[in-house]
C-alpha atoms as a PDB file:
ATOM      1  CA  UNK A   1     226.414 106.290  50.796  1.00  0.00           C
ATOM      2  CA  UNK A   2     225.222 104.119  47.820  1.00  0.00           C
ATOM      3  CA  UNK A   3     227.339 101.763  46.557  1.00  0.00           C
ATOM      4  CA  UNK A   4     225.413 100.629  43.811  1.00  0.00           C
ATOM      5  CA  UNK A   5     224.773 102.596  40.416  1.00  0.00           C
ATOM      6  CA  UNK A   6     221.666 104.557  39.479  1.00  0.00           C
ATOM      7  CA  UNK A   7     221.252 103.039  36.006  1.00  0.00           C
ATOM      8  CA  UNK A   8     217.760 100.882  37.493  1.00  0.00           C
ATOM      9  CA  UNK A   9     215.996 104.248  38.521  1.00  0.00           C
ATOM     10  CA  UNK A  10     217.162 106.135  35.230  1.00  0.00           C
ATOM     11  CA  UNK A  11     214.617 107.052  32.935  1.00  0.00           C
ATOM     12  CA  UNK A  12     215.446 106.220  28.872  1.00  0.00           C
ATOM     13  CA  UNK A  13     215.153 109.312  27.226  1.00  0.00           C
ATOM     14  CA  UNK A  14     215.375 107.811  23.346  1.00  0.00           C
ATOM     15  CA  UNK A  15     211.976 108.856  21.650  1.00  0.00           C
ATOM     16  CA  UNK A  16     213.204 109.536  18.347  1.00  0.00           C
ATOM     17  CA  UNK A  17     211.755 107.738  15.323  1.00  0.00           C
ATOM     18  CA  UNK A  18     214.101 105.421  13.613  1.00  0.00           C
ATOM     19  CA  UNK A  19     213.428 103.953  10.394  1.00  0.00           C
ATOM     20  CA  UNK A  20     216.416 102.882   8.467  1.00  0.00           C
ATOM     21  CA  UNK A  21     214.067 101.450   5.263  1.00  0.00           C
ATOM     22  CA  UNK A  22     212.595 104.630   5.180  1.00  0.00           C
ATOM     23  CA  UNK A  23     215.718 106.781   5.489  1.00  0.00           C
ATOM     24  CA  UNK A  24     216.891 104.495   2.972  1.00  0.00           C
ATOM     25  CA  UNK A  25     214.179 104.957   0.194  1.00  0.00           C
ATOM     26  CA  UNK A  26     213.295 108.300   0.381  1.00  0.00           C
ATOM     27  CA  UNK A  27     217.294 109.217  -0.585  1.00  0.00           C
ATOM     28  CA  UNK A  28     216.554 107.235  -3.274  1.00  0.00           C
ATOM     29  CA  UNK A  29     213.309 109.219  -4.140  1.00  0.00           C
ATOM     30  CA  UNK A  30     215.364 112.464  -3.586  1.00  0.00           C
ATOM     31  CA  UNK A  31     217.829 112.087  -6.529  1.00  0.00           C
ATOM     32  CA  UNK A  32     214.780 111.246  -8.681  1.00  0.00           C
ATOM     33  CA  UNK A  33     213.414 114.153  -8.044  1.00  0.00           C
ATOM     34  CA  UNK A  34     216.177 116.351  -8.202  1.00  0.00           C
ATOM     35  CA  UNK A  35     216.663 115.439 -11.588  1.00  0.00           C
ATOM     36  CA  UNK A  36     213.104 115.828 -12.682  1.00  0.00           C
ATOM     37  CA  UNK A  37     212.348 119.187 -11.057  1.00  0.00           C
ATOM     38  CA  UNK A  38     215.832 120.767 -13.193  1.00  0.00           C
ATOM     39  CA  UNK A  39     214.342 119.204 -15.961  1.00  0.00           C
ATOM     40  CA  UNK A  40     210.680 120.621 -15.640  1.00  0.00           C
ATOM     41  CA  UNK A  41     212.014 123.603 -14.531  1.00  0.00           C
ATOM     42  CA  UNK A  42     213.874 124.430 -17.144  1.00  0.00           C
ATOM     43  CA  UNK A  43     211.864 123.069 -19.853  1.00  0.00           C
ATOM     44  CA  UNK A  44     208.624 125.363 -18.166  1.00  0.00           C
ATOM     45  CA  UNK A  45     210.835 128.336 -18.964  1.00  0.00           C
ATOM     46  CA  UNK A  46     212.261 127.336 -22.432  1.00  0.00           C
ATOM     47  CA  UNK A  47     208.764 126.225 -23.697  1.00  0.00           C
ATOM     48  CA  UNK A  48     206.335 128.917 -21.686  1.00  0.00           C
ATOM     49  CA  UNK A  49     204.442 126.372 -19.778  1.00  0.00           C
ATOM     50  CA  UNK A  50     203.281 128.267 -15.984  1.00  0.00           C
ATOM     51  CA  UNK A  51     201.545 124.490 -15.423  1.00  0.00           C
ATOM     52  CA  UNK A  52     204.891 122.674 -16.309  1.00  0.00           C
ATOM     53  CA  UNK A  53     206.967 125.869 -14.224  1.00  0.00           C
ATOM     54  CA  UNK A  54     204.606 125.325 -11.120  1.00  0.00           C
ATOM     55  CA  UNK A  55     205.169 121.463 -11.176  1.00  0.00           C
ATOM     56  CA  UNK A  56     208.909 122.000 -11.256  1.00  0.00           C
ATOM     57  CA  UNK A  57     208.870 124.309  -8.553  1.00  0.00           C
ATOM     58  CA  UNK A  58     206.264 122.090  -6.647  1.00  0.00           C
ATOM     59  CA  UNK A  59     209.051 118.723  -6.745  1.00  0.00           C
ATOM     60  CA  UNK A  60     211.568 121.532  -5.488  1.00  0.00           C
ATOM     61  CA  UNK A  61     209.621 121.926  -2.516  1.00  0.00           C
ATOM     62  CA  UNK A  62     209.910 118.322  -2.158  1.00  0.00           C
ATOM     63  CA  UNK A  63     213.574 118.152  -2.555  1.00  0.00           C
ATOM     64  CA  UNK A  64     213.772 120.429   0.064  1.00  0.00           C
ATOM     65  CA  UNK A  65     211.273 118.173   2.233  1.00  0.00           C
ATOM     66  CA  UNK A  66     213.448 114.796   1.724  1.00  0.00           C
ATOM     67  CA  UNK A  67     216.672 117.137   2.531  1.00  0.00           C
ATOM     68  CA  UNK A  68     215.016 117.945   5.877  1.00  0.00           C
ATOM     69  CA  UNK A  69     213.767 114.670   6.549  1.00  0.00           C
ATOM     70  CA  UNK A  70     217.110 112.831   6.059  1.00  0.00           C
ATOM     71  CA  UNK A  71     218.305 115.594   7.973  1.00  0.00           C
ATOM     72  CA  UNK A  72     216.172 115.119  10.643  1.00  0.00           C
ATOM     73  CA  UNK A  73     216.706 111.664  10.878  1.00  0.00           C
ATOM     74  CA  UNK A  74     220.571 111.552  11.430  1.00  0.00           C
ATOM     75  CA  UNK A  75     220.282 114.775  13.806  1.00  0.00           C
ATOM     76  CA  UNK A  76     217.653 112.387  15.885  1.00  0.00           C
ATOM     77  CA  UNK A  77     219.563 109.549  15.599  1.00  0.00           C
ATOM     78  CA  UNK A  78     223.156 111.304  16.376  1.00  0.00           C
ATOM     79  CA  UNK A  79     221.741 113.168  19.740  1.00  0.00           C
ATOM     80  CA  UNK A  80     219.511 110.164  21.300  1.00  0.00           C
ATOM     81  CA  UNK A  81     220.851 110.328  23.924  1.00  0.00           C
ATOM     82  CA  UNK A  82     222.771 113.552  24.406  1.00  0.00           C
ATOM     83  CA  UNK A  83     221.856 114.964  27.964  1.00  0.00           C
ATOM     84  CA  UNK A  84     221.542 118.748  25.899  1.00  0.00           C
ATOM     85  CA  UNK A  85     217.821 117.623  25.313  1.00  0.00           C
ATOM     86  CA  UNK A  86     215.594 117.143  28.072  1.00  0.00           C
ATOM     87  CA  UNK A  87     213.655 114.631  27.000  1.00  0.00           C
ATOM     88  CA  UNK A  88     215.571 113.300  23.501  1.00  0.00           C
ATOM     89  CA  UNK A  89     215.588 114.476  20.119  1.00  0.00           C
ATOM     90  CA  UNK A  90     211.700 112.631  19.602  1.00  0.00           C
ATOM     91  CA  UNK A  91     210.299 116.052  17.754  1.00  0.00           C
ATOM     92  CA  UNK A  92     213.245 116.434  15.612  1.00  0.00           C
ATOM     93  CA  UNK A  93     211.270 114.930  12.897  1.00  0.00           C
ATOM     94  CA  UNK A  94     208.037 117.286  13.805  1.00  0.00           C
ATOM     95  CA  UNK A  95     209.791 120.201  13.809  1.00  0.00           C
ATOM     96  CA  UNK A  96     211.189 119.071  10.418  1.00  0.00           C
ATOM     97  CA  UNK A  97     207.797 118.337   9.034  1.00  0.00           C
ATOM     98  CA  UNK A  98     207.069 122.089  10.168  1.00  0.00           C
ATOM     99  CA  UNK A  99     209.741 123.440   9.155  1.00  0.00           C
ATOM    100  CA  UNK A 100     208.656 121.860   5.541  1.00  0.00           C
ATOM    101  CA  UNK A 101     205.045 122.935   5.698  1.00  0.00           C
ATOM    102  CA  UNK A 102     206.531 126.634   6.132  1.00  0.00           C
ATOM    103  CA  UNK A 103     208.324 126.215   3.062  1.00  0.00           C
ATOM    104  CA  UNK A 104     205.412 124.748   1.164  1.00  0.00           C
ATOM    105  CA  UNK A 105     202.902 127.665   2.257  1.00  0.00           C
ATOM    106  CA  UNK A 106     205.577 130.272   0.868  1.00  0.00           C
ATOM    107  CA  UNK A 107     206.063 128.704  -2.963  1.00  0.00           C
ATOM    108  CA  UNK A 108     202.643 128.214  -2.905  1.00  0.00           C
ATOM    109  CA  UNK A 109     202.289 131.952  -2.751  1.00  0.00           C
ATOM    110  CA  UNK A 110     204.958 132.336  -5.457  1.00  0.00           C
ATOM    111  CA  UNK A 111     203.078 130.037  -7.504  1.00  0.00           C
ATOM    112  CA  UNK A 112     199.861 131.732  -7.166  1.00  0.00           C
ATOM    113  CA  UNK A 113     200.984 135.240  -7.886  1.00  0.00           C
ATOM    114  CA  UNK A 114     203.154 134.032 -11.121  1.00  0.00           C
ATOM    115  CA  UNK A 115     199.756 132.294 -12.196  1.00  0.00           C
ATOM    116  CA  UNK A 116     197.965 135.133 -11.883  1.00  0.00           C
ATOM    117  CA  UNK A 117     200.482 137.179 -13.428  1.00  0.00           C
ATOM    118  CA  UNK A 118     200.820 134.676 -17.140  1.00  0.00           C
ATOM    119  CA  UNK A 119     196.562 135.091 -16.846  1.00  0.00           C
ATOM    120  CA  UNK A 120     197.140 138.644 -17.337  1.00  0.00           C
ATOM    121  CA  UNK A 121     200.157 138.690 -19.902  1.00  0.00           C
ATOM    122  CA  UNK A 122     199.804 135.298 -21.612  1.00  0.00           C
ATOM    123  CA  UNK A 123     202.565 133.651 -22.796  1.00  0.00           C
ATOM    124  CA  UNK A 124     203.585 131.345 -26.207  1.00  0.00           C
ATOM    125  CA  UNK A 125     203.455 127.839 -25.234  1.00  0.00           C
ATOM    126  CA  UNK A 126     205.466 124.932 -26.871  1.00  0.00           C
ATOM    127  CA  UNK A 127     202.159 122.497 -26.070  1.00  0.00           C
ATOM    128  CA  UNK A 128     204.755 118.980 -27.326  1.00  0.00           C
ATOM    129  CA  UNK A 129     207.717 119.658 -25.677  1.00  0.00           C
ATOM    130  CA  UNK A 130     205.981 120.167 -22.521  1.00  0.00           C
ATOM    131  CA  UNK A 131     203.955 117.688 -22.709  1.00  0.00           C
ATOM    132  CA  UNK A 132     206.652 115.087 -22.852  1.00  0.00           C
ATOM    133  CA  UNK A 133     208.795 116.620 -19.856  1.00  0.00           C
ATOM    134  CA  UNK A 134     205.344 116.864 -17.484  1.00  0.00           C
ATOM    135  CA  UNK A 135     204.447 113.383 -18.649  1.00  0.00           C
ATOM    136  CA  UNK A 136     208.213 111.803 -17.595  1.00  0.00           C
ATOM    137  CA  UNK A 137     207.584 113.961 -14.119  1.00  0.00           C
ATOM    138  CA  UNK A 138     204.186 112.105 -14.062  1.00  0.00           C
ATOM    139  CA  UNK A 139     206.273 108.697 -14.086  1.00  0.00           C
ATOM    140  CA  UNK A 140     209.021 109.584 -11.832  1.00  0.00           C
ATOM    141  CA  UNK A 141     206.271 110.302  -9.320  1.00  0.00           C
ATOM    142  CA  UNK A 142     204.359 107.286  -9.842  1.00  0.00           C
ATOM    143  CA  UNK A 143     207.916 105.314  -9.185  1.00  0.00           C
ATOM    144  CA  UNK A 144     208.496 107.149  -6.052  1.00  0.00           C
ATOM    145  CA  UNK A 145     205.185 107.069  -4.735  1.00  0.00           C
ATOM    146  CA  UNK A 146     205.503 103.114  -5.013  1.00  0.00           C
ATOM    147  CA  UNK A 147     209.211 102.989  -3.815  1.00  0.00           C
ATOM    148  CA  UNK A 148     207.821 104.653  -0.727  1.00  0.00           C
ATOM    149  CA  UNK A 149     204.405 103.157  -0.186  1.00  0.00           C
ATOM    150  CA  UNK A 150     206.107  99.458   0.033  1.00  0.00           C
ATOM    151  CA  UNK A 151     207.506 101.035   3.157  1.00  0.00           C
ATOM    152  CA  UNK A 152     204.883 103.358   4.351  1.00  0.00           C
ATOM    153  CA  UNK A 153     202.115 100.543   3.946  1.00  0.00           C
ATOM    154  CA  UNK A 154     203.627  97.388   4.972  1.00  0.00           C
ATOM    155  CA  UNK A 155     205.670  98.232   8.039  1.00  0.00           C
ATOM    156  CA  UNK A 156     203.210  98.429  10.767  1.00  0.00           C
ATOM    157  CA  UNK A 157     205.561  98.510  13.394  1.00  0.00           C
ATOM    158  CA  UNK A 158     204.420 101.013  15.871  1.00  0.00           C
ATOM    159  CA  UNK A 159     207.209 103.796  15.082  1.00  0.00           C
ATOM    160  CA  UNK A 160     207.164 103.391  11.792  1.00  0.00           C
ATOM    161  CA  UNK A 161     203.379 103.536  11.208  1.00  0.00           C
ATOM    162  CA  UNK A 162     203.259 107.299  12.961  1.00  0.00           C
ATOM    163  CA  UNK A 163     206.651 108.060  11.500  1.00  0.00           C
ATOM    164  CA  UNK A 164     205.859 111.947  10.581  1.00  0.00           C
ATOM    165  CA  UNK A 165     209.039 112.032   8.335  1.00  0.00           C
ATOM    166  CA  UNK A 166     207.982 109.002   5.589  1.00  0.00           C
ATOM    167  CA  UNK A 167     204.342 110.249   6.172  1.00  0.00           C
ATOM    168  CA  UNK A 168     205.151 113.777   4.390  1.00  0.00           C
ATOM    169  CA  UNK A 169     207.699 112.420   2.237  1.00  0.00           C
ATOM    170  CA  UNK A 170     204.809 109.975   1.091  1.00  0.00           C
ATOM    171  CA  UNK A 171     202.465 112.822   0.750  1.00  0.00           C
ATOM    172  CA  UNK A 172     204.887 115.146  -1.049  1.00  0.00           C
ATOM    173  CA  UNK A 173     205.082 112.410  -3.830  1.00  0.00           C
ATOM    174  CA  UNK A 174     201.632 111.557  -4.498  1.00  0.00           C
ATOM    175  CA  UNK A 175     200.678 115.978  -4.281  1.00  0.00           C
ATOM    176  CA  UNK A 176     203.193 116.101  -6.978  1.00  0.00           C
ATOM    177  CA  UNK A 177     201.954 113.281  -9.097  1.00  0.00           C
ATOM    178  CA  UNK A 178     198.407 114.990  -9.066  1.00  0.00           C
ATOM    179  CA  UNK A 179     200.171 118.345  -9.629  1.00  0.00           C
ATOM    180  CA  UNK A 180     202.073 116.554 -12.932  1.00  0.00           C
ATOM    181  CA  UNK A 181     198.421 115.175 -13.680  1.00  0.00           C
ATOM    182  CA  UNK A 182     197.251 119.030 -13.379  1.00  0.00           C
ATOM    183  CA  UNK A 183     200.006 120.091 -15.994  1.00  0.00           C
ATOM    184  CA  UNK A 184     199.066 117.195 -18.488  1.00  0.00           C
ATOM    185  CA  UNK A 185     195.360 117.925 -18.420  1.00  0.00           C
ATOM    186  CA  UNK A 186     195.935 121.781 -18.998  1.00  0.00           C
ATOM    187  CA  UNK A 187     198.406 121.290 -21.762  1.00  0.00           C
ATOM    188  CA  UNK A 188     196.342 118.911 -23.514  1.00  0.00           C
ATOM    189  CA  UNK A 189     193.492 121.199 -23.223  1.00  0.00           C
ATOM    190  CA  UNK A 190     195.593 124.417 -24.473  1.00  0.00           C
ATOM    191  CA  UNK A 191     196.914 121.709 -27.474  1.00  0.00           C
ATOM    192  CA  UNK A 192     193.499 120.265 -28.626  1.00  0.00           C
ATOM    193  CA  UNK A 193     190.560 122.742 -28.051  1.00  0.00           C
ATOM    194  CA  UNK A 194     193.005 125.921 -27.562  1.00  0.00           C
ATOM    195  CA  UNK A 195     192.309 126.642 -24.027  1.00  0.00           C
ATOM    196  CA  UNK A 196     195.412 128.294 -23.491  1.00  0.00           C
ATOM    197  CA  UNK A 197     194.324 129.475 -19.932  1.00  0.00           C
ATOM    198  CA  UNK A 198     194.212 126.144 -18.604  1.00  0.00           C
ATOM    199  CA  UNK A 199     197.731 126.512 -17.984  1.00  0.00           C
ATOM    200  CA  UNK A 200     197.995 129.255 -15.631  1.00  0.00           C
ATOM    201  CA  UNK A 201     194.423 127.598 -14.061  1.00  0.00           C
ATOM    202  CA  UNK A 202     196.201 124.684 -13.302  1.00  0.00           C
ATOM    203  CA  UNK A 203     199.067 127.002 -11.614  1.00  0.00           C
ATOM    204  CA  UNK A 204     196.616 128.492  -9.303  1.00  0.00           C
ATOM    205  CA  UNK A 205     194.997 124.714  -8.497  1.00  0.00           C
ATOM    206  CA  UNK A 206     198.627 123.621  -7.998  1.00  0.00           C
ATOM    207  CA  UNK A 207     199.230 126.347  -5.719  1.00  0.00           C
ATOM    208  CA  UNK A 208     195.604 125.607  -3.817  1.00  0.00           C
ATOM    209  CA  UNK A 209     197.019 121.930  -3.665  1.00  0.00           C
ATOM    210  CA  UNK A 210     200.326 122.438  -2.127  1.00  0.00           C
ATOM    211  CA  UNK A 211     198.287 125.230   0.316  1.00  0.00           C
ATOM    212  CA  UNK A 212     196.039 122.700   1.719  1.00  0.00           C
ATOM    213  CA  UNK A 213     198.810 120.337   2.346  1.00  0.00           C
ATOM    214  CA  UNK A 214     200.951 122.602   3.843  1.00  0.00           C
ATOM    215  CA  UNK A 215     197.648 123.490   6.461  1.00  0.00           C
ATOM    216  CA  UNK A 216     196.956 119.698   7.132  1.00  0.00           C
ATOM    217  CA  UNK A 217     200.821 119.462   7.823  1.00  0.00           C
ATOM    218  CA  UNK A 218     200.739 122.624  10.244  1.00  0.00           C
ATOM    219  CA  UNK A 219     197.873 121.846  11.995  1.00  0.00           C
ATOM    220  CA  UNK A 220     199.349 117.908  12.703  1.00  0.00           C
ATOM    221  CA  UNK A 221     203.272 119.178  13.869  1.00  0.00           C
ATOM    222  CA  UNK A 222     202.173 122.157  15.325  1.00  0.00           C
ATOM    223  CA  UNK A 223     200.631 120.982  18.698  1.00  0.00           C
ATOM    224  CA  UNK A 224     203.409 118.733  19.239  1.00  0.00           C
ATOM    225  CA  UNK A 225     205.473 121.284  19.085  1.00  0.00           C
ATOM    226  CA  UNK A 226     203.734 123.433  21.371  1.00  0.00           C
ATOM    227  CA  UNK A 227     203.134 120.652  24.059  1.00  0.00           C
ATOM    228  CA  UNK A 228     199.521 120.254  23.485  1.00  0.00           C
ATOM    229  CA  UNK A 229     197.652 117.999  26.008  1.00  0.00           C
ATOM    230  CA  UNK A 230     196.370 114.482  25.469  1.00  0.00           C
ATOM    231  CA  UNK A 231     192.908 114.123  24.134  1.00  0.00           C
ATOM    232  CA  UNK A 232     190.754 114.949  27.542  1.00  0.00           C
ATOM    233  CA  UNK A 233     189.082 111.903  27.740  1.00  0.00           C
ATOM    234  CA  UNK A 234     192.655 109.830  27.496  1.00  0.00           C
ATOM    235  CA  UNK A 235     193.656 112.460  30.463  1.00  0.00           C
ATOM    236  CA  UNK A 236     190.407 111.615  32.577  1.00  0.00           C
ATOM    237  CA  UNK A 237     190.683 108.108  32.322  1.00  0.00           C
ATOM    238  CA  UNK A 238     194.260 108.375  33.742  1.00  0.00           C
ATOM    239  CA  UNK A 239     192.872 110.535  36.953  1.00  0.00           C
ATOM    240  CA  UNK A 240     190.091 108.055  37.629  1.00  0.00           C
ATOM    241  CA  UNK A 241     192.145 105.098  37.444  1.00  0.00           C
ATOM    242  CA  UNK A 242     194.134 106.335  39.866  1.00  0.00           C
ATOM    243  CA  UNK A 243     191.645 107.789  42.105  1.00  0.00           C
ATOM    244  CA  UNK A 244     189.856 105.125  41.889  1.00  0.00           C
ATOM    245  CA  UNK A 245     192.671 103.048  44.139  1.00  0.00           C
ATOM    246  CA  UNK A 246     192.359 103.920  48.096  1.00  0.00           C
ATOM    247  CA  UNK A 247     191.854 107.562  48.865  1.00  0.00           C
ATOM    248  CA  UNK A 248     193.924 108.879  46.390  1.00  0.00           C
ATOM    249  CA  UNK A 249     193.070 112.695  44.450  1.00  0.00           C
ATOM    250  CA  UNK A 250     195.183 114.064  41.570  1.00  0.00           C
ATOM    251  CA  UNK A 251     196.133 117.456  42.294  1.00  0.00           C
ATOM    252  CA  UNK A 252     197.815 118.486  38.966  1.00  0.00           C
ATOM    253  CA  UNK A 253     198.081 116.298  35.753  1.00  0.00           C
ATOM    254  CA  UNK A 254     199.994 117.317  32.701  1.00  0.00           C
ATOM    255  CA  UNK A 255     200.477 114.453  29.596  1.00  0.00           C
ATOM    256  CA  UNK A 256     201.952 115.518  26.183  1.00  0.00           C
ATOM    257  CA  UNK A 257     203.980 114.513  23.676  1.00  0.00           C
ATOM    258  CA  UNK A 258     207.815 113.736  23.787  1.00  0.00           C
ATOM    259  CA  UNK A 259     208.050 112.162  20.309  1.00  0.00           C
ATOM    260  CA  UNK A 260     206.154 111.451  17.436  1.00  0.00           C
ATOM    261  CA  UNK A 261     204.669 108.357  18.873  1.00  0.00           C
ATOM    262  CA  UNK A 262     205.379 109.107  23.007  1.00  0.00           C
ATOM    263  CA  UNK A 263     203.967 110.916  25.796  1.00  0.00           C
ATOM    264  CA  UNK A 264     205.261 112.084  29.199  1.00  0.00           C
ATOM    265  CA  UNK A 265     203.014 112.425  32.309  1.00  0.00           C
ATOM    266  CA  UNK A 266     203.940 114.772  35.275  1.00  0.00           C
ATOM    267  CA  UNK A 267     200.794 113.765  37.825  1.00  0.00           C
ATOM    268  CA  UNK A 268     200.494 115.112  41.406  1.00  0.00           C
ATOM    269  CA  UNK A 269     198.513 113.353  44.151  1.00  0.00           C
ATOM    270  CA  UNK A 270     197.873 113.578  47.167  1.00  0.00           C
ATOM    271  CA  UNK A 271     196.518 110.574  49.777  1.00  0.00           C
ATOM    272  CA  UNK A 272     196.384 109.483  53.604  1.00  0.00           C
ATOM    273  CA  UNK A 273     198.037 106.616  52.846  1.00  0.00           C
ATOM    274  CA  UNK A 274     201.254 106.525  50.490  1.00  0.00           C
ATOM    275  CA  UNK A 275     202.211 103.913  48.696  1.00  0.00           C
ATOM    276  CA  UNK A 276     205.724 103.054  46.030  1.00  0.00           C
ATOM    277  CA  UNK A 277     206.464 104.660  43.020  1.00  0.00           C
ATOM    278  CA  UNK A 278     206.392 101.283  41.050  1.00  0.00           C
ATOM    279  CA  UNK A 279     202.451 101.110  42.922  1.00  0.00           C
ATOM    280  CA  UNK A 280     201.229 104.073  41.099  1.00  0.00           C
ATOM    281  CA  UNK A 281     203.127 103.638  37.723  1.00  0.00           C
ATOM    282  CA  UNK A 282     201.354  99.947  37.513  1.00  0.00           C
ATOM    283  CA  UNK A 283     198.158 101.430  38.085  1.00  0.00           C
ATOM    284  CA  UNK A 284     198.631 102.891  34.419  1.00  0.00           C
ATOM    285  CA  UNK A 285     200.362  99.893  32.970  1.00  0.00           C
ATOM    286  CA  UNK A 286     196.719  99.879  30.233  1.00  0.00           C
ATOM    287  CA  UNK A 287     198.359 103.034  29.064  1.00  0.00           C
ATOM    288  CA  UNK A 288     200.643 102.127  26.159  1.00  0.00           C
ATOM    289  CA  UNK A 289     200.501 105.851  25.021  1.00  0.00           C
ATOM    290  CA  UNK A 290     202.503 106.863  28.244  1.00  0.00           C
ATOM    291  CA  UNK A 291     206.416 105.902  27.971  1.00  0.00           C
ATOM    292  CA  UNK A 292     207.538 108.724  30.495  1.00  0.00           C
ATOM    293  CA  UNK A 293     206.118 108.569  33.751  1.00  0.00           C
ATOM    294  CA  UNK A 294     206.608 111.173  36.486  1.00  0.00           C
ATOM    295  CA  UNK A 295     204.437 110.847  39.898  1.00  0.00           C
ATOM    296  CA  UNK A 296     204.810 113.131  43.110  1.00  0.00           C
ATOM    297  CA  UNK A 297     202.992 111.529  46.049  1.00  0.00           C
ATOM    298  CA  UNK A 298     201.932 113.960  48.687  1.00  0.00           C
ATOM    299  CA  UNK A 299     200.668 112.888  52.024  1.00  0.00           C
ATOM    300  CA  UNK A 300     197.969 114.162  54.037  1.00  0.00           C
ATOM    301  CA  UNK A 301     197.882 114.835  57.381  1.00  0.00           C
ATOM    302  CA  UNK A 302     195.277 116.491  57.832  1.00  0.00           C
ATOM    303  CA  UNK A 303     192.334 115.011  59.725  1.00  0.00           C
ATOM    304  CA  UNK A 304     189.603 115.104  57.367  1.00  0.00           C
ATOM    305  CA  UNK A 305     192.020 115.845  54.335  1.00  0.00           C
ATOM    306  CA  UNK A 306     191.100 118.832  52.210  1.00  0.00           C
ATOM    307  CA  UNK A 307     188.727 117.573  49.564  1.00  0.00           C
ATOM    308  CA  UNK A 308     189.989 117.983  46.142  1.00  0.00           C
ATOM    309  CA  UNK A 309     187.294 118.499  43.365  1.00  0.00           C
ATOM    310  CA  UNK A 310     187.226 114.446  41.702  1.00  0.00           C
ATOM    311  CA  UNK A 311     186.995 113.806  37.814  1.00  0.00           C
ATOM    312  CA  UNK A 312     188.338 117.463  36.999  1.00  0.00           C
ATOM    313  CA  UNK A 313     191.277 117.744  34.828  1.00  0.00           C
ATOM    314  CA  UNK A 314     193.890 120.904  34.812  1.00  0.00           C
END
């Protein structure tokens, strides 16, 4: 019987991304632009502006992002270490990001078809009113965008600089400050030279905008998500390192992600002369990616040992 603990052989299964600055700001950034998106909301309606409508709408996509990432963040932080989750609550924050990019892609849609719809009945549009309101939008987004670059730019610590959550709450702000940009242009243009369809135009760009972003956001959480493999050449350099050490020969290799910024590895070997765990796992000490290592050593017996096909990865 043992008679000492097991805490020295335990795995940590904390890969959650923490970021209290971050957390921090981006509540800060949230009541901003709560305020400004009832405000541009309601002043699109009242003055007939789709451009000044589609940027209200567009910062209530955002409220909903910063709601999800603050979410995200407690949730992650709360359940570290719960032993409900395999292997930690490190894609809490990616499946928030999806979860946002989701929302994004369907008021986009609603954008786009009420755009289309004020290009087909036009509407009466109170150019100076709605000017003013898009143009204080315009400068709560420049504020935000700085409160949360400070963070997003200077903090290079290794979480934080792949820290999905300030990442889209970064690139919510500066989408909506070009959206508020959009609006401006298209109001001026409808004011001054009487292009009155600018303002639906700039609905429909709006709408391509927060389309693209919700894509590029999809295509970045999505893999995680879905346990995607390492980039093969990262995975090949693992097997050869260590086959490359006595007569070893990977037999199965699986590395994906556990976290925003961590990766597991499950490898299978097999080898006429077995050696200690803490032997293989030093072999990949180079690999800073890896923070979850799993390795099952088989031995052969077998006199020659079945060959198994080198520098080929699963």
């Amino acid at each position: 019987m043992h008679i000492h603990t097991l805490d020295k052989w335990r795995h940590i299964h904390d890969y959650s991304t923490r970021n209290d600055k971050g957390e921090r700001r981006t509540q800060y950034v949230l009541l901003l632009t709560a305020i400004t998106m009832v405000a541009e909301i309601i002043a699109g309606t009242v003055y007939g502006s789709m451009a000044l409508l589609a940027d209200g709408w567009h910062m209530g996509t955002h409220v909903a992002a910063f709601l999800i990432t603050i979410f995200a963040y407690r949730y992650a932080r709360k359940h570290a270490q719960s032993p409900a989750f395999a292997f930690g609550t490190g894609k809490v924050t990616v499946l928030g990001g999806f979860s946002s990019a989701v929302a994004l892609a369907v008021v986009a849609l609603v954008m786009l078809v009420e755009s289309l719809e004020r290009i087909m009945n036009p509407e009466t549009i109170q150019f100076n009113q709605a000017i003013a309101v898009a143009g204080i939008g315009l400068l709560v987004n420049i504020v935000s965008a700085i409160m949360l670059s400070d963070d997003h730019d200077h903090d290079h610590g290794h979480d934080h600089h792949h820290d999905h959550n300030l990442r889209a709450a970064y690139m919510h702000v500066l989408a909506d400050a070009m959206t508020s940009l959009l609006a401006i242009f298209a109001l001026l243009g409808g004011k001054y030279i009487g292009w009155n369809w600018l303002d639906p135009v700039m609905g429909i760009v709006g709408a391509l905008v927060i389309t693209r972003w919700a894509y590029s956001l999809l295509r970045e959480t999505g893999p995680i998500l879905l346990d995607v493999s390492i980039e093969k050449d990262y995975q090949q350099a693992i097997q050869e390192v260590i086959e490359n050490d006595a007569d070893n020969r990977v037999s199965d290799i699986h590395v994906w992600k556990v976290g925003a910024n961590h990766y597991a590895a499950i490898i299978s070997l097999v080898t006429h002369f077995p050696n200690t765990m803490d032997h293989y796992k030093s072999l990949l000490r180079d690999f800073h990616k890896l923070s979850h290592i799993t390795i099952e050593v088989q031995e052969c017996k077998e006199t020659p040992c079945i060959p198994v096909v080198k520098n080929t990865v699963p």
